[in-house]
N, C-alpha and C. Protein backbone atom coordinates (compact mmCIF):
# COMPACT_ATOMS: atom_id res chain seq x y z
N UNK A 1 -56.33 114.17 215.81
CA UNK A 1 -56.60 115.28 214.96
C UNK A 1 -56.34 116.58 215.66
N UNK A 2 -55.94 117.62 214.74
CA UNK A 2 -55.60 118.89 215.25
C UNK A 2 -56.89 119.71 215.73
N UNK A 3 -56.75 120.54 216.46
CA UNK A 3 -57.89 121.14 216.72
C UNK A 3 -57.97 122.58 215.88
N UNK A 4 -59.13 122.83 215.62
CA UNK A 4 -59.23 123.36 214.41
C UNK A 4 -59.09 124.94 214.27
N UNK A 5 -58.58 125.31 215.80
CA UNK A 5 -58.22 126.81 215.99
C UNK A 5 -56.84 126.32 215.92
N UNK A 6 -56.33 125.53 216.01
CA UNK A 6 -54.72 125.18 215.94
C UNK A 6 -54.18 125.32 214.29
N UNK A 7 -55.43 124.65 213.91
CA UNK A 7 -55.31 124.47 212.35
C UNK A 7 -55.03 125.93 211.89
N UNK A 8 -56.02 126.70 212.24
CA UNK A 8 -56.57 128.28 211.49
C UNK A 8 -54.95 128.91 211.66
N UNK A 9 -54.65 128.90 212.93
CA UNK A 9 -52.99 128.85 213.67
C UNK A 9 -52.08 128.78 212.60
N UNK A 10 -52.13 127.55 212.13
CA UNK A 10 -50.97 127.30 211.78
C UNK A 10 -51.26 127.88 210.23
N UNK A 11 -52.22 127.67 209.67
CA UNK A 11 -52.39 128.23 208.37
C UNK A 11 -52.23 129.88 208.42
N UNK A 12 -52.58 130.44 209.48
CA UNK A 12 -52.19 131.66 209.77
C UNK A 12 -51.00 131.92 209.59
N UNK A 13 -49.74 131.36 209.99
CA UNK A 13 -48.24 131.26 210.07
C UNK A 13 -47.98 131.06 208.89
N UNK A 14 -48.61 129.90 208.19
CA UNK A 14 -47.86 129.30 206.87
C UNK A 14 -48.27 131.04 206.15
N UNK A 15 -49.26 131.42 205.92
CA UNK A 15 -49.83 132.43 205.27
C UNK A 15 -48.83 133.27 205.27
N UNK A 16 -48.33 133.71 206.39
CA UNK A 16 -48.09 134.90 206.74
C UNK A 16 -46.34 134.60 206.11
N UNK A 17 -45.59 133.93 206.81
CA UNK A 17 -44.59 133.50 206.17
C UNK A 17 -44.55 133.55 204.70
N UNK A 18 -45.44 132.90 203.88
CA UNK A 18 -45.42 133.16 202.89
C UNK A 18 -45.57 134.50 201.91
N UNK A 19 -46.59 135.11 202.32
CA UNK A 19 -46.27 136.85 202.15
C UNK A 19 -45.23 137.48 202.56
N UNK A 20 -44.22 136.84 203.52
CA UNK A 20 -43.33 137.81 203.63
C UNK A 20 -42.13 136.84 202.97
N UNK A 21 -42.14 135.43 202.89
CA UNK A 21 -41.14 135.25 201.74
C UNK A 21 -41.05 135.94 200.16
N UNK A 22 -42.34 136.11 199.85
CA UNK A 22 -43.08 136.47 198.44
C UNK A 22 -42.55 138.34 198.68
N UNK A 23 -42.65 138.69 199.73
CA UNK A 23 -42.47 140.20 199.67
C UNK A 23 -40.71 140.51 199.54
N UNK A 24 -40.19 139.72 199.86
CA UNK A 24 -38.75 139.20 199.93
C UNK A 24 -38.32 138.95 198.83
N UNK A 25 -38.80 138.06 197.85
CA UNK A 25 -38.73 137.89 196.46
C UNK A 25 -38.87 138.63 195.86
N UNK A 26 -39.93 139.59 195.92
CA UNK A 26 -40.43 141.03 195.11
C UNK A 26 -39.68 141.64 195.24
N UNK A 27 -38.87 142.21 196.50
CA UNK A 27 -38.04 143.27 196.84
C UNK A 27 -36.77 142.61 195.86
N UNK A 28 -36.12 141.48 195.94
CA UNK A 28 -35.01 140.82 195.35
C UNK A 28 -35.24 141.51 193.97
N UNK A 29 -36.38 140.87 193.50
CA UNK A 29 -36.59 140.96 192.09
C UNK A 29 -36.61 142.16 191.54
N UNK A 30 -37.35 143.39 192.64
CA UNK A 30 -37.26 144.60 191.83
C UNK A 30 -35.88 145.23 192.33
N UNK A 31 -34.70 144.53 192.97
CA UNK A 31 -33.42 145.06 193.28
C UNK A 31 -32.83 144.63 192.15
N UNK A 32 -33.29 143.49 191.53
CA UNK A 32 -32.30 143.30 190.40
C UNK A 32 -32.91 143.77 188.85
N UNK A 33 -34.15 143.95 188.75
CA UNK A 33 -34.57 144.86 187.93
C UNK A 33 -33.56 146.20 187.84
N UNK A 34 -34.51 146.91 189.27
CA UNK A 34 -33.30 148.41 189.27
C UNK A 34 -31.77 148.11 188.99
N UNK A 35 -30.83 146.70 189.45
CA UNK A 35 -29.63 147.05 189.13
C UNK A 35 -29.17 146.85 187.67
N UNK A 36 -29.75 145.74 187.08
CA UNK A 36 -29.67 145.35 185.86
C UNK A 36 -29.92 147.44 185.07
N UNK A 37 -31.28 147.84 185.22
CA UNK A 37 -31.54 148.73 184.45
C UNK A 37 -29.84 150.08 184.87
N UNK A 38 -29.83 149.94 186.23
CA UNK A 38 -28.36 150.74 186.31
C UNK A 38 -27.49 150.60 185.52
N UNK A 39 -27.20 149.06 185.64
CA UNK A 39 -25.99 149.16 184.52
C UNK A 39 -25.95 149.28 183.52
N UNK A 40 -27.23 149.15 182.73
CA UNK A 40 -27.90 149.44 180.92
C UNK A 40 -27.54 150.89 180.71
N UNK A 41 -27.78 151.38 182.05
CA UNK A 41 -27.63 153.40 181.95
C UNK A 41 -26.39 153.99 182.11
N UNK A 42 -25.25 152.98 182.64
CA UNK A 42 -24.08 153.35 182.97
C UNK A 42 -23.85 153.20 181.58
N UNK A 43 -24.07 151.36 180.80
CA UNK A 43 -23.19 151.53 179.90
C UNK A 43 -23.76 152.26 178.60
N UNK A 44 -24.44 152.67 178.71
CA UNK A 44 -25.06 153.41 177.40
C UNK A 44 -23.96 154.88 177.57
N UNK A 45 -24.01 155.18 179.43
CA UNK A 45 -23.57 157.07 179.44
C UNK A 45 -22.22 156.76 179.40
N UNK A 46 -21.39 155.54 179.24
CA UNK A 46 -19.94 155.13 178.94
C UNK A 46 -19.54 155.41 177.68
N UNK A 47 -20.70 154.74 176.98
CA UNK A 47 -20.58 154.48 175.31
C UNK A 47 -21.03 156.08 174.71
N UNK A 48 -21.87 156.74 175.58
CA UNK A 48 -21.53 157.89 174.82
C UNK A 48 -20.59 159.09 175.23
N UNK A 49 -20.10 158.45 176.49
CA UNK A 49 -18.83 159.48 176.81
C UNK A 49 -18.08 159.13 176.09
N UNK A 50 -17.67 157.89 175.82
CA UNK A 50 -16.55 157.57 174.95
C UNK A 50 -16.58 158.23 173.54
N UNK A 51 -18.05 158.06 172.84
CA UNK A 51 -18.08 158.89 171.58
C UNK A 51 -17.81 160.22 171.47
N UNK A 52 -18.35 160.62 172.30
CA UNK A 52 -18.24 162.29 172.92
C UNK A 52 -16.57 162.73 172.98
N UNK A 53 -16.23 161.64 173.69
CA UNK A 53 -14.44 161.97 173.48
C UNK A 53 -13.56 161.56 172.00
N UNK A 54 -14.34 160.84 171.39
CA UNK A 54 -13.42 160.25 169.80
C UNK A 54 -14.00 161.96 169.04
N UNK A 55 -14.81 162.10 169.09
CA UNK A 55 -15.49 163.30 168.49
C UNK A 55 -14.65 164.46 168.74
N UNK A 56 -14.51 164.77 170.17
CA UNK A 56 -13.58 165.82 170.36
C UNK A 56 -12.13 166.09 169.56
N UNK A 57 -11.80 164.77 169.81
CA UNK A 57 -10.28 164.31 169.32
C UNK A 57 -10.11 164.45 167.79
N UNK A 58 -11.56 163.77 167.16
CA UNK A 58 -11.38 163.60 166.08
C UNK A 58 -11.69 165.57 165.54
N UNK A 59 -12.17 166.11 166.13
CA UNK A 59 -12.43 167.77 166.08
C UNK A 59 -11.41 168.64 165.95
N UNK A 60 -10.40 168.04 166.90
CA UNK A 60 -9.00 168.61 167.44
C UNK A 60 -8.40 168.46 166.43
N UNK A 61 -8.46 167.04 165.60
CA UNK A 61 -7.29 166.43 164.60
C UNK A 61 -7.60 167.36 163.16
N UNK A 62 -9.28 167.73 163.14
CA UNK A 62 -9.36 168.05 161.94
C UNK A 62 -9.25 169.50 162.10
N UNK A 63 -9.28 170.46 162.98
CA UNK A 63 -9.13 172.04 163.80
C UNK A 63 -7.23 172.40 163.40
N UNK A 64 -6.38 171.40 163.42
CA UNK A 64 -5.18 171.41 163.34
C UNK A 64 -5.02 171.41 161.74
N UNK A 65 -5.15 169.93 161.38
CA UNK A 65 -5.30 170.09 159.47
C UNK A 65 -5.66 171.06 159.31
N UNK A 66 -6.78 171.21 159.36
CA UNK A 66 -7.21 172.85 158.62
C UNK A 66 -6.39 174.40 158.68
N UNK A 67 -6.06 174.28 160.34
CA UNK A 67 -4.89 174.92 160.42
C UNK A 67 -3.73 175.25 159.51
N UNK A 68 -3.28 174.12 159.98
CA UNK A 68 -1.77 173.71 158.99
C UNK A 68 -2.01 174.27 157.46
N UNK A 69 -3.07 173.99 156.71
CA UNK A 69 -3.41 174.26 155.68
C UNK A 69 -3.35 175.42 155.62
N UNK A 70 -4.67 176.37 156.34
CA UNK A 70 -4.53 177.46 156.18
C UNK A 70 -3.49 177.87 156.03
N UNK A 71 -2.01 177.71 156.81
CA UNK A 71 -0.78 178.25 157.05
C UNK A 71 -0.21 178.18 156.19
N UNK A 72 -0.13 177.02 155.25
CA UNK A 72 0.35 176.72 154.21
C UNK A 72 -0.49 177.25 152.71
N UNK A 73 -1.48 177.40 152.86
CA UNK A 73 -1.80 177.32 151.56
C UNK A 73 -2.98 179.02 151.18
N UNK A 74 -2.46 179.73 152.20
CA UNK A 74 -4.12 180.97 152.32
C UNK A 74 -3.23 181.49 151.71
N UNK A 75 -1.91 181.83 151.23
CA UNK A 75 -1.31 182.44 150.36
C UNK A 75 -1.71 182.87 149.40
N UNK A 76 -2.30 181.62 148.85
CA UNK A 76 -2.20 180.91 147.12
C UNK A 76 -3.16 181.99 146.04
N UNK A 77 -4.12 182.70 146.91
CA UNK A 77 -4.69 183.72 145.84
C UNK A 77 -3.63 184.97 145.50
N UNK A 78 -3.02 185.17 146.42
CA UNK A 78 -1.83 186.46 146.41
C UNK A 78 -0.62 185.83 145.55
N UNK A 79 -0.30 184.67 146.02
CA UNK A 79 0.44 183.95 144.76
C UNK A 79 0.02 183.83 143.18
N UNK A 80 -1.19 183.31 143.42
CA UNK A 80 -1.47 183.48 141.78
C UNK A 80 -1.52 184.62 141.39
N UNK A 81 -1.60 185.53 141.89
CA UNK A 81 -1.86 186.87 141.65
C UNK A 81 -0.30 187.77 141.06
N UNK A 82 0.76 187.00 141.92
CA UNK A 82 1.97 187.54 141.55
C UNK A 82 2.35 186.94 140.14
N UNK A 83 1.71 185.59 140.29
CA UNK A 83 2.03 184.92 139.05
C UNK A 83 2.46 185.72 137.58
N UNK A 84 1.21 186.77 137.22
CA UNK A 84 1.08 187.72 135.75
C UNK A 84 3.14 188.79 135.94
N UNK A 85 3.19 189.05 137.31
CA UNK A 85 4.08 190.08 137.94
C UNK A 85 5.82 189.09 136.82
N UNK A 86 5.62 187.99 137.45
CA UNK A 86 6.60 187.04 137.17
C UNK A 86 6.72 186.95 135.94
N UNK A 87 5.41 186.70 134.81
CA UNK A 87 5.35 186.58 133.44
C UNK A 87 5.80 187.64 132.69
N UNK A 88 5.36 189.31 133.16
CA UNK A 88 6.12 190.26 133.18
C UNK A 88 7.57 190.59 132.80
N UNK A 89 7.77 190.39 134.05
CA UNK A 89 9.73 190.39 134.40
C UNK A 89 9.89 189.55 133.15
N UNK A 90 9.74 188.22 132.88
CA UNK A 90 10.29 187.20 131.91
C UNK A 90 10.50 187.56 130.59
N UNK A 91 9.32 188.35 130.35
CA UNK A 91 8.95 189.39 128.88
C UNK A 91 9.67 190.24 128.53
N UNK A 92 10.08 190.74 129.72
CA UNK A 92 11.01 192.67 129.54
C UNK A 92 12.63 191.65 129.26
N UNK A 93 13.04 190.35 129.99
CA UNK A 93 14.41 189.79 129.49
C UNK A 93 14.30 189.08 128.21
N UNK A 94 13.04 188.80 127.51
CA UNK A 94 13.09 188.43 126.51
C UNK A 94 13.33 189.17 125.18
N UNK A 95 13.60 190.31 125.24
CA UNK A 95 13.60 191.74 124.74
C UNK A 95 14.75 190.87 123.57
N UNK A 96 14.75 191.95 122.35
CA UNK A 96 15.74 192.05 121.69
C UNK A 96 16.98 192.19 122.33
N UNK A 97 18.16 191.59 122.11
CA UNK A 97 19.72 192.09 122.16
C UNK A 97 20.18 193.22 122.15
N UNK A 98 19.54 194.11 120.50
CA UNK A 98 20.01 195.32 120.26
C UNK A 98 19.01 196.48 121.30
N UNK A 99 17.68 195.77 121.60
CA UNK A 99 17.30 196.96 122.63
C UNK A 99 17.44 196.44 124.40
N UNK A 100 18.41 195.48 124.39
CA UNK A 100 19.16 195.06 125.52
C UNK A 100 20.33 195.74 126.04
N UNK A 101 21.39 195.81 124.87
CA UNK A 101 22.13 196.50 124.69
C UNK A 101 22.07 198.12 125.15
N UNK A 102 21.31 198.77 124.55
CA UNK A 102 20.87 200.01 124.28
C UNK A 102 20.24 200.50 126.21
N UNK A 103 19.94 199.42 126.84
CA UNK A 103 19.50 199.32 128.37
C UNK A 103 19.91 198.31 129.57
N UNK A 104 21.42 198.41 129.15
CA UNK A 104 21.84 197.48 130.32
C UNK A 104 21.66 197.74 131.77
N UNK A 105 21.51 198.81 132.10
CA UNK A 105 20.91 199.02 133.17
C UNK A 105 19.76 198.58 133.95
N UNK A 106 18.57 198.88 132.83
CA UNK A 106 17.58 198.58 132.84
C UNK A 106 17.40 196.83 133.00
N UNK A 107 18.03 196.51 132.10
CA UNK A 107 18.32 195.36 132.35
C UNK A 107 18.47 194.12 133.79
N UNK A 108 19.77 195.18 134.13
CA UNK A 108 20.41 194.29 135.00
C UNK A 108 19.19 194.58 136.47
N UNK A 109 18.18 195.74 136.20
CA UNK A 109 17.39 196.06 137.29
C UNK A 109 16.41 194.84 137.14
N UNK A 110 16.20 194.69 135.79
CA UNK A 110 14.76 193.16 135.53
C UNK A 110 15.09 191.83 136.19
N UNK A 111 16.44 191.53 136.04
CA UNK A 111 16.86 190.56 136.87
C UNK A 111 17.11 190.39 137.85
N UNK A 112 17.17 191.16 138.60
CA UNK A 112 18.05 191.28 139.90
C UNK A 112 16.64 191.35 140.59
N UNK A 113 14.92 192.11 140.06
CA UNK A 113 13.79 191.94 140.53
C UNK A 113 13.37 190.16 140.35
N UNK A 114 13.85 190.21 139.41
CA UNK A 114 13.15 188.71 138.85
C UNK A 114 13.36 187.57 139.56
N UNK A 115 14.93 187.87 140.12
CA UNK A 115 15.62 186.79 140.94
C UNK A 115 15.24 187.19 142.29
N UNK A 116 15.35 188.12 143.01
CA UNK A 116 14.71 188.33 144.14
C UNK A 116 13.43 187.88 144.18
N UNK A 117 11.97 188.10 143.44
CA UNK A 117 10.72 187.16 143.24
C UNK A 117 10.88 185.83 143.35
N UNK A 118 12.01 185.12 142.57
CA UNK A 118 11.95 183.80 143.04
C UNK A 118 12.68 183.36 144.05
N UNK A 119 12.91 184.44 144.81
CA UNK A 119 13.60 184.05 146.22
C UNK A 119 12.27 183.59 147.24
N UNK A 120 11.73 185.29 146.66
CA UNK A 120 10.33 184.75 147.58
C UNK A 120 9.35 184.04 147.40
N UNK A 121 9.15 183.63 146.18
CA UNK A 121 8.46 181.88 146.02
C UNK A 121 9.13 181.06 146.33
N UNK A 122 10.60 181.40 146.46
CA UNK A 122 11.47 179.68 147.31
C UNK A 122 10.42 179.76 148.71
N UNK A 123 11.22 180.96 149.13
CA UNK A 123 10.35 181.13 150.69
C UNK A 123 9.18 180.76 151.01
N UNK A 124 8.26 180.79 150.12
CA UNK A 124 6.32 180.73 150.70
C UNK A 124 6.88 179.40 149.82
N UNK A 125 7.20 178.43 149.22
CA UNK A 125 6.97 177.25 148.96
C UNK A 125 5.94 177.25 147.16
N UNK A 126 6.94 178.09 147.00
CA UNK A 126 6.04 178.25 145.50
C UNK A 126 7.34 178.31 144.64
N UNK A 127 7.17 176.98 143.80
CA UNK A 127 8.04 176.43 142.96
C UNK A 127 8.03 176.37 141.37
N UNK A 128 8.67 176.93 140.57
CA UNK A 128 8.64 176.74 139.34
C UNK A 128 8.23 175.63 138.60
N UNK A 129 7.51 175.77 137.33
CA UNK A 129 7.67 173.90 136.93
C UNK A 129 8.01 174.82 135.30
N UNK A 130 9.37 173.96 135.26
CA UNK A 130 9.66 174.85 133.36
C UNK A 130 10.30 173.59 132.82
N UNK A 131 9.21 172.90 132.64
CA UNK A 131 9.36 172.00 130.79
C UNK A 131 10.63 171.91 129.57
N UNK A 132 11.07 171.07 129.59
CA UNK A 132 11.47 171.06 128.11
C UNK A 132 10.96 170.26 127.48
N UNK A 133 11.68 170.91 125.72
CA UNK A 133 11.05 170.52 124.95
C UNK A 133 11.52 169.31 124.80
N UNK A 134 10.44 168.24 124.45
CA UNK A 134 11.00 166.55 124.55
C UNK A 134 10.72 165.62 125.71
N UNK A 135 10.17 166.88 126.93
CA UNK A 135 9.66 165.99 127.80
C UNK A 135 8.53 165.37 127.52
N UNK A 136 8.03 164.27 128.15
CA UNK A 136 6.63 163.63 128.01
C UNK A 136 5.55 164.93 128.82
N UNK A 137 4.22 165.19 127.92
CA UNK A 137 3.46 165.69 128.59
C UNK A 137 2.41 165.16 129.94
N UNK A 138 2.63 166.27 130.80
CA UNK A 138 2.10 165.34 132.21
C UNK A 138 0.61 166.32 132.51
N UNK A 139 -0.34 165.91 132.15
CA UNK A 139 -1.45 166.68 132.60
C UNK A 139 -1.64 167.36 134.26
N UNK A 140 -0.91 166.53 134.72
CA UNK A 140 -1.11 166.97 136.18
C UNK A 140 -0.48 168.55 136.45
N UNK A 141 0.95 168.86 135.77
CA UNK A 141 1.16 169.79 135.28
C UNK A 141 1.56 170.82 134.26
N UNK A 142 0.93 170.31 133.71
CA UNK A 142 1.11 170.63 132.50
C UNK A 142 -0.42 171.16 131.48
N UNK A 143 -0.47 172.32 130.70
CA UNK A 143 -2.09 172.38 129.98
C UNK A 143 -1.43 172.67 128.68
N UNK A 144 -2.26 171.76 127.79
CA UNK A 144 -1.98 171.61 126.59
C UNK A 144 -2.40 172.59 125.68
N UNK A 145 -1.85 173.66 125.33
CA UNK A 145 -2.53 174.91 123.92
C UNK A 145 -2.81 174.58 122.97
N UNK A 146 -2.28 173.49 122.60
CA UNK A 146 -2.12 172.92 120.92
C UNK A 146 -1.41 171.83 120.84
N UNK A 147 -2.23 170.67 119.46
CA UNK A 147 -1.06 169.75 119.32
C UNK A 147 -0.97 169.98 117.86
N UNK A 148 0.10 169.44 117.48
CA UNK A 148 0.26 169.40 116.21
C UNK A 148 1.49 168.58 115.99
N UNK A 149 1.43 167.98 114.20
CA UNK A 149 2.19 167.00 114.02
C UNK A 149 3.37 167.26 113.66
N UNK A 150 4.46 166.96 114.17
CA UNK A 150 6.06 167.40 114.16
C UNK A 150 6.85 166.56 114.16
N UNK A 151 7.35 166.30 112.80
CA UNK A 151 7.99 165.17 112.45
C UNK A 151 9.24 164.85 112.78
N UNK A 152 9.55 163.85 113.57
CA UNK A 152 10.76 163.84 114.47
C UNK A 152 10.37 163.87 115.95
N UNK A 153 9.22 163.71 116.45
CA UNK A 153 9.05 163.80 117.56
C UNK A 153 7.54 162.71 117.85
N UNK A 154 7.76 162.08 119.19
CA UNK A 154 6.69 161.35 119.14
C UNK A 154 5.65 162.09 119.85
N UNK A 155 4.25 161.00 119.81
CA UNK A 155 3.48 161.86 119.89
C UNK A 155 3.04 161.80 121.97
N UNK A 156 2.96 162.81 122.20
CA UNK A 156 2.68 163.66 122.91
C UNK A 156 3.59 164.01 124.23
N UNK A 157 4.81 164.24 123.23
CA UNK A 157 5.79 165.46 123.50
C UNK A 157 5.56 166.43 123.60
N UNK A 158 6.42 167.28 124.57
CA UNK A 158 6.26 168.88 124.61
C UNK A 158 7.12 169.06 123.68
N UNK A 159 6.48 169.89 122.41
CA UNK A 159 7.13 170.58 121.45
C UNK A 159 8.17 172.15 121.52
N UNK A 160 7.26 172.42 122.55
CA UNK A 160 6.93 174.35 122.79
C UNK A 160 6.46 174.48 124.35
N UNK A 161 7.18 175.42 124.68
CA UNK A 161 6.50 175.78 126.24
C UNK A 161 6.06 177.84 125.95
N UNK A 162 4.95 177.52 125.74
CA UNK A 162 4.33 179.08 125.93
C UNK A 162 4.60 179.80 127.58
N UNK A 163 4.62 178.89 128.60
CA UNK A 163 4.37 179.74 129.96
C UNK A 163 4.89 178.38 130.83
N UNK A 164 5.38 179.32 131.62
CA UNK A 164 5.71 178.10 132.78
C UNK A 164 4.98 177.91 133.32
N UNK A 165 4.58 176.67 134.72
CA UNK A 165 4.02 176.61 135.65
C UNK A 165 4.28 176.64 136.94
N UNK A 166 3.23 176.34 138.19
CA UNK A 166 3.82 176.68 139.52
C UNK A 166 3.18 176.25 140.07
N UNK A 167 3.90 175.10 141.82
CA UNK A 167 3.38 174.45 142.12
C UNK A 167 3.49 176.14 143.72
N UNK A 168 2.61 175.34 144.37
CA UNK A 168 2.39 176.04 145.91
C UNK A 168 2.09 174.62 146.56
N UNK A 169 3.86 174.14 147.26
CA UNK A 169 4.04 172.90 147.55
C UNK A 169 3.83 172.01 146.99
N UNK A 170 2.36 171.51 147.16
CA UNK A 170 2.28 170.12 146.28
C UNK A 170 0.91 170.54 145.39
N UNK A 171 0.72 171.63 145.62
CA UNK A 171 -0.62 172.14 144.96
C UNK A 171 -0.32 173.19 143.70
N UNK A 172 -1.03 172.69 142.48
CA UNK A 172 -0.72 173.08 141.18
C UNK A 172 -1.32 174.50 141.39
N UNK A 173 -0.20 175.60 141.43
CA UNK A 173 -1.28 177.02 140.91
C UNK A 173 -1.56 177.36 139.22
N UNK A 174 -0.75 177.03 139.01
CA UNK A 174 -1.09 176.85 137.34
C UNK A 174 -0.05 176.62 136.33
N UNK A 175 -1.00 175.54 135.46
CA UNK A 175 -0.61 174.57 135.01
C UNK A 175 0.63 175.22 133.93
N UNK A 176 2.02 174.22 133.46
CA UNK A 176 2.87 175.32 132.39
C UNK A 176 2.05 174.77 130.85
N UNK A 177 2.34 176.13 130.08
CA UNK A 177 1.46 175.87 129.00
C UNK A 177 2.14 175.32 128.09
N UNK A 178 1.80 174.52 127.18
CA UNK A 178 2.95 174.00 126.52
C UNK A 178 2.35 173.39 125.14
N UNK A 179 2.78 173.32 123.66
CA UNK A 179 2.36 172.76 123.04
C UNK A 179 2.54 171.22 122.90
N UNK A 180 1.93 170.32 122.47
CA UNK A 180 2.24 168.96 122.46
C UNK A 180 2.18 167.99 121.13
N UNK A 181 3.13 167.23 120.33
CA UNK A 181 3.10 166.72 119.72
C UNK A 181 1.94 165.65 118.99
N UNK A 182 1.25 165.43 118.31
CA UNK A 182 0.78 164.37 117.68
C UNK A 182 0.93 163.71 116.87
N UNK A 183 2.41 163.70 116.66
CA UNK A 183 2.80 163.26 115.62
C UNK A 183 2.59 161.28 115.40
N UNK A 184 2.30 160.72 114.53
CA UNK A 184 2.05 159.28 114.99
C UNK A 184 2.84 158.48 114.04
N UNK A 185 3.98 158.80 113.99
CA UNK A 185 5.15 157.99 113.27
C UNK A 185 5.98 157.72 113.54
């Protein structure tokens, strides 16, 4: 048999060993705690750098559209505005013959403005829309004043064009006016 200070000895050792395997384990365990929680924090500040950058981009993409637009389209109140200018001019060539005649001058000044104006709606991207009669009516550009039934024509034909219309590129500034058939025979 062991002697019993040998014993205390050795249980002393086992003890002690064992607290410092156990302190060894703890340290392990809270190293992989802390690294595990590192990388939870990396990939979270990844995932929101990454958002942080689609955001930017997607900021940039929509900073440009809007742009572009503006460029294209901040016109469009000064355009509609010329619009009445245009309806004008159209009015003074619609004149009688005999008080055409009587102002060829005058005349040849209405056109020569009229055609220069639609130089400069070629230019800014502002395009005529002029109807005939017999086309199919297209709401998109087109606004209907009146229908009525006109025999010989189906129904919802342009009968009559009161006013032209005008696009600003692909954007309707206003619609041409036009009467439209209902005739149902």
């Amino acid at each position: 048999m062991a002697d019993p200070k040998e014993e205390d000895f050795l249980d002393d050792i086992d003890s002690t060993e064992e607290d410092e395997y156990a302190d060894v384990m703890a340290e392990d365990d809270d190293e992989a705690i802390e690294l595990d929680a590192l990388r939870a924090e990396r990939d979270e500040l990844r995932d929101r750098f990454m958002r942080a950058l689609a955001d930017a981009e997607n900021s940039r993409k929509r900073s440009e559209k809007d742009r572009r637009e503006a460029e294209r389209y901040g016109g469009s109140k000064l355009a509609r505005d010329l619009l009445s200018v245009y309806d004008n001019l159209q009015r003074a060539l619609g004149t009688s013959e005999e008080t055409a005649e009587k102002n060829t001058a005058l005349i040849e000044g209405v056109e020569l403005t009229l055609r220069e104006l639609r130089n400069v709606f070629k230019k800014h991207g502002i395009e005529v829309v002029s109807p005939e009669v017999g086309e199919k009516f297209d709401p998109k550009l087109h606004e209907a004043m009146f229908e009525a039934p006109l025999p010989g024509t189906k129904s919802g034909e342009i009968i009559q064009v009161s006013a032209e219309g005008f696009l600003l590129y692909d954007r309707l500034l206003r619609p041409a006016q036009v009467g439209v058939s209902s005739f149902a025979g």
